[in-house]
PDB file of N, CA and C in Angstrom:
ATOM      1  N   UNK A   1      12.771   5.726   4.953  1.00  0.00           N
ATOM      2  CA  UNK A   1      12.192   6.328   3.782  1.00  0.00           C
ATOM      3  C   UNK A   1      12.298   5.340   2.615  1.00  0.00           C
ATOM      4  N   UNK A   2      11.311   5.368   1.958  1.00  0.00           N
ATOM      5  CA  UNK A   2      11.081   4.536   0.746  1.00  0.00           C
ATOM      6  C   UNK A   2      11.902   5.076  -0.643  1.00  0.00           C
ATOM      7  N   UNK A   3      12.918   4.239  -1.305  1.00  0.00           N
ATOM      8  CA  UNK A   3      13.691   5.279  -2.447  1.00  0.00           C
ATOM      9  C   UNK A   3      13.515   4.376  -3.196  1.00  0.00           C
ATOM     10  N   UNK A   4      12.536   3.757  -3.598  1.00  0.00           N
ATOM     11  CA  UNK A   4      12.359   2.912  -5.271  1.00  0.00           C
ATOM     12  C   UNK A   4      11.077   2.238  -5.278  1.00  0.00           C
ATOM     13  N   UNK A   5      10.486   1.665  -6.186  1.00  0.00           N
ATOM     14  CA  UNK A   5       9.455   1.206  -6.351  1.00  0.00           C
ATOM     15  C   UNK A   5       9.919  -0.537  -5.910  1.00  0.00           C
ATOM     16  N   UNK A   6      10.731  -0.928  -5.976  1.00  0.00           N
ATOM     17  CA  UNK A   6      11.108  -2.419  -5.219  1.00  0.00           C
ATOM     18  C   UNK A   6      10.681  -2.449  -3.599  1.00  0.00           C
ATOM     19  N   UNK A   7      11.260  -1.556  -3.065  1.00  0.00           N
ATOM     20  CA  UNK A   7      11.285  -0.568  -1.679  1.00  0.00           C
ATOM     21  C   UNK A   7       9.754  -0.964  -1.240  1.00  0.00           C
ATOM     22  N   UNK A   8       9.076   0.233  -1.943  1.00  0.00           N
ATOM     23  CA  UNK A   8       7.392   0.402  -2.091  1.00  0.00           C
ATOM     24  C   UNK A   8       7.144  -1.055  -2.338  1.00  0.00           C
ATOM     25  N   UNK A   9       7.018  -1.680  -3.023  1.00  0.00           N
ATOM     26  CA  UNK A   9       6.766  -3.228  -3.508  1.00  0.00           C
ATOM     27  C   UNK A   9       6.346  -3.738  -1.946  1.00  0.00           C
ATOM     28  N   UNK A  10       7.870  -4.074  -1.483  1.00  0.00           N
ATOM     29  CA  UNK A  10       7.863  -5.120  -0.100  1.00  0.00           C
ATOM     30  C   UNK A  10       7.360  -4.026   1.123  1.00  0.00           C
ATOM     31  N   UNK A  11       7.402  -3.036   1.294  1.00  0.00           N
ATOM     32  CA  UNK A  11       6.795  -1.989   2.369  1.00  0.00           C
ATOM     33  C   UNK A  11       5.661  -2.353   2.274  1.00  0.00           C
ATOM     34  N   UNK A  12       4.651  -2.213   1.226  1.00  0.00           N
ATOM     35  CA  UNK A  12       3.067  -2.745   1.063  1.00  0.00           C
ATOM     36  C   UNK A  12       2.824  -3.902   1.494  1.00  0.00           C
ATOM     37  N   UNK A  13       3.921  -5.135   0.609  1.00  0.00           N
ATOM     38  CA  UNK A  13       3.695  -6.683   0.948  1.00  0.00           C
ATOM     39  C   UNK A  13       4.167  -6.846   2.701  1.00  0.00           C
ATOM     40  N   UNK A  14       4.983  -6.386   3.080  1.00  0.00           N
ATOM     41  CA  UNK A  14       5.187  -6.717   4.601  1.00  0.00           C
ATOM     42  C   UNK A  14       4.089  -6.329   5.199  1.00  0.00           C
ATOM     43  N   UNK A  15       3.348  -4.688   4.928  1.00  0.00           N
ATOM     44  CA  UNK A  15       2.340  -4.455   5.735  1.00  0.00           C
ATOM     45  C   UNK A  15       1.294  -5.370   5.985  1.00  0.00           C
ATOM     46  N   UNK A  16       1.158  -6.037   4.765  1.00  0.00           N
ATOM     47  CA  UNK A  16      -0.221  -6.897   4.534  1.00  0.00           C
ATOM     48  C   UNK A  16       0.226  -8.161   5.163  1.00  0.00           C
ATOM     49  N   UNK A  17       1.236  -8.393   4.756  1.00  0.00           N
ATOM     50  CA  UNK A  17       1.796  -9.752   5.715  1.00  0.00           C
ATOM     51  C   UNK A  17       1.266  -9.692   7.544  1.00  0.00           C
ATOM     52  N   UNK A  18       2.111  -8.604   7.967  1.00  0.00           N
ATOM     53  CA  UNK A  18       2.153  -7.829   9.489  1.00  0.00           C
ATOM     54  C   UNK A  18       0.217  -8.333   9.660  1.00  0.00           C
ATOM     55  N   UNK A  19      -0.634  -7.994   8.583  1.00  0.00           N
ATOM     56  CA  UNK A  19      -2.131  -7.691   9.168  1.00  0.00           C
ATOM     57  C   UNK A  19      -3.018  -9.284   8.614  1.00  0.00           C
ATOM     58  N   UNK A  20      -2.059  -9.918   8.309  1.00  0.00           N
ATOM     59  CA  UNK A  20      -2.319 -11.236   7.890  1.00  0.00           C
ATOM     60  C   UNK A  20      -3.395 -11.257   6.380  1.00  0.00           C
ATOM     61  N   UNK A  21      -3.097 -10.520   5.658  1.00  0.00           N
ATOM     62  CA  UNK A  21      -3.647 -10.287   4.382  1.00  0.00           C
ATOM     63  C   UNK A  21      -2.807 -10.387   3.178  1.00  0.00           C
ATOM     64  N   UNK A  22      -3.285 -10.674   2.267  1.00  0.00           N
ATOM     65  CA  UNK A  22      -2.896 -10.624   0.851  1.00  0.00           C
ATOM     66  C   UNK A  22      -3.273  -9.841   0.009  1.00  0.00           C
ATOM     67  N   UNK A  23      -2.590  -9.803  -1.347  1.00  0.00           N
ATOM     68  CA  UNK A  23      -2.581  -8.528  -2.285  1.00  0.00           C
ATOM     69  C   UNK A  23      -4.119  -8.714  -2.718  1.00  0.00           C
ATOM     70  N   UNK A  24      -4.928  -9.869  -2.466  1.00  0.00           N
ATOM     71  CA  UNK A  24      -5.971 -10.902  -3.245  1.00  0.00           C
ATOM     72  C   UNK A  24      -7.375 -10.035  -2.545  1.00  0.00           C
ATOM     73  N   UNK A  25      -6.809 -10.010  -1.132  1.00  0.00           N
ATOM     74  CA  UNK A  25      -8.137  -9.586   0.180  1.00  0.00           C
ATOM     75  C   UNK A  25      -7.618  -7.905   0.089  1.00  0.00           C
ATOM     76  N   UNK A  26      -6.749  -7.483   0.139  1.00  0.00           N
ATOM     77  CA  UNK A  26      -6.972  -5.936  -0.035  1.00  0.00           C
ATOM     78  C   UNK A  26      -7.340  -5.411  -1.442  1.00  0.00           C
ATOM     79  N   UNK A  27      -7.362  -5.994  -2.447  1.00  0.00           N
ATOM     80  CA  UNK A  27      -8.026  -5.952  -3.799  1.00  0.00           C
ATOM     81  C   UNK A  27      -9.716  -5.417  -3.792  1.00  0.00           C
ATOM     82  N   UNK A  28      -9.808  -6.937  -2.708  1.00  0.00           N
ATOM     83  CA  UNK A  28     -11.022  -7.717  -2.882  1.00  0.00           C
ATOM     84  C   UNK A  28     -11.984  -5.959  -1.719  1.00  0.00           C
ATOM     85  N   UNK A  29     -11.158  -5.872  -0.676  1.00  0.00           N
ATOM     86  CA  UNK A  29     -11.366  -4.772   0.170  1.00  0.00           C
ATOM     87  C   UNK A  29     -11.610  -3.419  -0.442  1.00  0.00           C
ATOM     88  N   UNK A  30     -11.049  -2.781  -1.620  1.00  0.00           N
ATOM     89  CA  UNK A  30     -10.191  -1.794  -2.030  1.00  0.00           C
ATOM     90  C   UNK A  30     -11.856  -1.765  -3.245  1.00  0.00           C
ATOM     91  N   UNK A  31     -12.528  -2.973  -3.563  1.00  0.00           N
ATOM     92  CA  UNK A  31     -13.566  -2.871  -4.574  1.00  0.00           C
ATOM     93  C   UNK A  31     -12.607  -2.513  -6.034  1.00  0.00           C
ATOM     94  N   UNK A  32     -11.436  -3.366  -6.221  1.00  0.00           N
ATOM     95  CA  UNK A  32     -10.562  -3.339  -7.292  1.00  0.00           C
ATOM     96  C   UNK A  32     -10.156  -5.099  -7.636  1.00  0.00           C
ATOM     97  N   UNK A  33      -9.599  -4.969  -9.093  1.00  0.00           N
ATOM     98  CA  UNK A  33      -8.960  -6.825  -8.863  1.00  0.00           C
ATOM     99  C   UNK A  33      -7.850  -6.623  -8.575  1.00  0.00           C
ATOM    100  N   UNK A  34      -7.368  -7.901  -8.549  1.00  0.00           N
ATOM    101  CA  UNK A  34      -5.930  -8.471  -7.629  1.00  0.00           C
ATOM    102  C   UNK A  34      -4.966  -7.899  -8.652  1.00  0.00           C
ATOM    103  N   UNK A  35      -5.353  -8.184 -10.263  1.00  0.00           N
ATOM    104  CA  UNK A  35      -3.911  -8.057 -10.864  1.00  0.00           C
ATOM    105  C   UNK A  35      -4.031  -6.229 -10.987  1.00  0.00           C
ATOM    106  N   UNK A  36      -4.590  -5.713 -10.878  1.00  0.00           N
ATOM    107  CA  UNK A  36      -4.734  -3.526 -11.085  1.00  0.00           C
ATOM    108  C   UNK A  36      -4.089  -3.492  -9.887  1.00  0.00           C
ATOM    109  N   UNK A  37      -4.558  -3.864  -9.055  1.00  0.00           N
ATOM    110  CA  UNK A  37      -3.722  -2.978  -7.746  1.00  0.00           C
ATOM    111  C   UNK A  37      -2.283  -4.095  -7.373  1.00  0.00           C
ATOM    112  N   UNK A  38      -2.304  -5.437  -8.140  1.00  0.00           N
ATOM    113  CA  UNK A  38      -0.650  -5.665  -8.277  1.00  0.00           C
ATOM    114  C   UNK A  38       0.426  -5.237  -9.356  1.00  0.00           C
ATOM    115  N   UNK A  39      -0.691  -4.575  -9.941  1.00  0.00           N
ATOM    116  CA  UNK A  39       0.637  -3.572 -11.078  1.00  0.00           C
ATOM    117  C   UNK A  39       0.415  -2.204 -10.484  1.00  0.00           C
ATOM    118  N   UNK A  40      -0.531  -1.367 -10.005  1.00  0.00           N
ATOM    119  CA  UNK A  40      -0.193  -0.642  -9.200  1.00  0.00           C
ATOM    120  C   UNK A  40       1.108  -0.701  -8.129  1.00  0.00           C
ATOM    121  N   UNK A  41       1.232  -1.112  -7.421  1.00  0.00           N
ATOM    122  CA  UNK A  41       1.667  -1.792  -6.051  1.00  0.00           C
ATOM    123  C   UNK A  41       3.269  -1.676  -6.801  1.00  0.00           C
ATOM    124  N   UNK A  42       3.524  -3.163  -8.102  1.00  0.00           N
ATOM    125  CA  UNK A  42       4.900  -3.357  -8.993  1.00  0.00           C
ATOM    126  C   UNK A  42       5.509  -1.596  -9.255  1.00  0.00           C
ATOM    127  N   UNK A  43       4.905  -1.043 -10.311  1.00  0.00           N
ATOM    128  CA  UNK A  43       5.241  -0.006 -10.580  1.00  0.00           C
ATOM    129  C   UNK A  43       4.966   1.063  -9.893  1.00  0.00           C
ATOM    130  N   UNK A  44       4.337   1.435  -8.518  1.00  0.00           N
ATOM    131  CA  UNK A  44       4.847   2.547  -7.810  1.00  0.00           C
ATOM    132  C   UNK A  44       3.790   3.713  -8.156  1.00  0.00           C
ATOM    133  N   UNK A  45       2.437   3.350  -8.646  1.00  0.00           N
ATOM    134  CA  UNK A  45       1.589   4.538  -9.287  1.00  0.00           C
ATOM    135  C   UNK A  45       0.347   4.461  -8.380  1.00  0.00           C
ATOM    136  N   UNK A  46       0.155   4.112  -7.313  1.00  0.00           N
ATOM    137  CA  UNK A  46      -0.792   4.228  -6.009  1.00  0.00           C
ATOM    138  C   UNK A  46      -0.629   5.864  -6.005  1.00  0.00           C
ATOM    139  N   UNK A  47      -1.810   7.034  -5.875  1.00  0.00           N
ATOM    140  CA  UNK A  47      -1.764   8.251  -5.423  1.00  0.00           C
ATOM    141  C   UNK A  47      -1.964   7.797  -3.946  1.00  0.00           C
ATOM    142  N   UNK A  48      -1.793   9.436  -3.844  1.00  0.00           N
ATOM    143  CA  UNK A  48      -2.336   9.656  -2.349  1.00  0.00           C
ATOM    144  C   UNK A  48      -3.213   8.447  -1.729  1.00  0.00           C
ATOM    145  N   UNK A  49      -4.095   9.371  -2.417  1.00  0.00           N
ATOM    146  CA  UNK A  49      -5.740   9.144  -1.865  1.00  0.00           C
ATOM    147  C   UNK A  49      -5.835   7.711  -2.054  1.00  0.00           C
ATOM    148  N   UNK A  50      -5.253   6.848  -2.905  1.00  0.00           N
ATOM    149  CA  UNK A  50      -5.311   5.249  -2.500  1.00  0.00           C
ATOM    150  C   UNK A  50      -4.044   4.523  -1.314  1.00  0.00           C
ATOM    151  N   UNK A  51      -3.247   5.373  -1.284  1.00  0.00           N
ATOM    152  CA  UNK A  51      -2.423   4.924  -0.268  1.00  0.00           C
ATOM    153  C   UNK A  51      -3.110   5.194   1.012  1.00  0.00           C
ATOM    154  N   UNK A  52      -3.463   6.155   1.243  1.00  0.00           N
ATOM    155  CA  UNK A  52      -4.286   6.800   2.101  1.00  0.00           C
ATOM    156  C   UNK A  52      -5.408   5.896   3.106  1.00  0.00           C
ATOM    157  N   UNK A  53      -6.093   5.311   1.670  1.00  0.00           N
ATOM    158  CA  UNK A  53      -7.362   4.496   1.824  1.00  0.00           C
ATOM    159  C   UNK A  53      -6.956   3.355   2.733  1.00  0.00           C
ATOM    160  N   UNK A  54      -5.418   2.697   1.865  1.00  0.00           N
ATOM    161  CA  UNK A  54      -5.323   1.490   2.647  1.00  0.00           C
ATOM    162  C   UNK A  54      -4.612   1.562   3.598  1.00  0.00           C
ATOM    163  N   UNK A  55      -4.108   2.650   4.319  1.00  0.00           N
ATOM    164  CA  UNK A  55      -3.111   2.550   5.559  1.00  0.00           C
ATOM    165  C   UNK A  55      -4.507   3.026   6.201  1.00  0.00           C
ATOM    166  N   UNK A  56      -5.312   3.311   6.033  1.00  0.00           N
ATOM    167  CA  UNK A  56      -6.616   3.656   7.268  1.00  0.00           C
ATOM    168  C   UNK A  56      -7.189   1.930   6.841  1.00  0.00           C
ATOM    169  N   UNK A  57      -7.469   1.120   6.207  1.00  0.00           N
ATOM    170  CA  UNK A  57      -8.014  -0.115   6.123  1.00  0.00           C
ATOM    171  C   UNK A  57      -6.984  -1.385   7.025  1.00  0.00           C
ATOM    172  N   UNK A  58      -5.694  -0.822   7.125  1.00  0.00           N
ATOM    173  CA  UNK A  58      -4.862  -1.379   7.693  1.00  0.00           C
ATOM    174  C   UNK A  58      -5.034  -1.271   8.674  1.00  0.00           C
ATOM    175  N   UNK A  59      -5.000  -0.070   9.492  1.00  0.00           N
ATOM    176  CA  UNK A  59      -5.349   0.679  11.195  1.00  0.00           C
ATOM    177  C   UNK A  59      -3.686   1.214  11.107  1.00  0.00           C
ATOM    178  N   UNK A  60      -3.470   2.056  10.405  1.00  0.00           N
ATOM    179  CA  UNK A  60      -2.345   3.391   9.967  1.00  0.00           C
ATOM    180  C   UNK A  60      -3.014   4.599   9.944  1.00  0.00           C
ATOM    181  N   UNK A  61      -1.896   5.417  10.733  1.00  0.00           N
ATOM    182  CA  UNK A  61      -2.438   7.060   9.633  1.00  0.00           C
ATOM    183  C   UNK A  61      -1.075   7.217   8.975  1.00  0.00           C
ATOM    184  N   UNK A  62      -0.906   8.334   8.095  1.00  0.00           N
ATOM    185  CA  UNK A  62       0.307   8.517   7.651  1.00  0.00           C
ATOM    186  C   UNK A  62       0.581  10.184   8.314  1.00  0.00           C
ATOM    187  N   UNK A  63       1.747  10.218   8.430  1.00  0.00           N
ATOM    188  CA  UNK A  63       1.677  11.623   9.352  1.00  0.00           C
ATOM    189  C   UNK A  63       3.143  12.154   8.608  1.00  0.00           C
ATOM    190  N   UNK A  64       2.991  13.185   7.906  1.00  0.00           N
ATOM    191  CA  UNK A  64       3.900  14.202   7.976  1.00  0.00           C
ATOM    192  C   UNK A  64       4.564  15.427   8.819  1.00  0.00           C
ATOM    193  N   UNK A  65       6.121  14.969   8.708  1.00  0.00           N
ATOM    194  CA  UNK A  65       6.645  15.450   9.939  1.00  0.00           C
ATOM    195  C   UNK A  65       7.775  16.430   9.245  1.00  0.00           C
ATOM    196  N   UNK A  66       8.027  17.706   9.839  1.00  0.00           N
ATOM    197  CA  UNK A  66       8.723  18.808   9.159  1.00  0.00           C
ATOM    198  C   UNK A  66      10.232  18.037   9.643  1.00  0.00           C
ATOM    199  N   UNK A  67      11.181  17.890   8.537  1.00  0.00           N
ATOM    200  CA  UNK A  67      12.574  17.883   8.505  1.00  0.00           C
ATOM    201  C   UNK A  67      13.235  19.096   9.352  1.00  0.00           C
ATOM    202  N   UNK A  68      13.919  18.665   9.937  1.00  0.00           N
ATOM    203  CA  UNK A  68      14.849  20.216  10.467  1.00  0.00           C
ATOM    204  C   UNK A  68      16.204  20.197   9.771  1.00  0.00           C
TER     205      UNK A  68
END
């Protein structure tokens, strides 16, 4: 589980690493610039629906799973 926006930071940057991309080409993907979605990304203010976008641009789903 992700508990800080540092956390979130490198979780994003590894993913993109893992898919051989940069913050530059998922920007460029996303129809946004590099530095909005790298202060997005810094400070932790991606909604849903853009996290969403890029774990399906990645080849992710995100799946919620009930705690017991």
């Amino acid at each position: 589980m992700i508990k800080n926006k540092i956390e979130f930071e490198y979780f994003i940057k590894g993913k993109l690493a893992e898919n051989g991309l940069n913050i530059s080409k998922l920007a460029e993907m996303l129809g946004t610039s590099q530095a909005n979605l790298s202060k997005k990304i810094k400070i932790g203010s991606l909604n849903y629906i853009d996290l969403n976008h890029i774990a399906d641009l990645l080849g992710y789903d995100i799946e919620w799973i009930k705690r017991k």
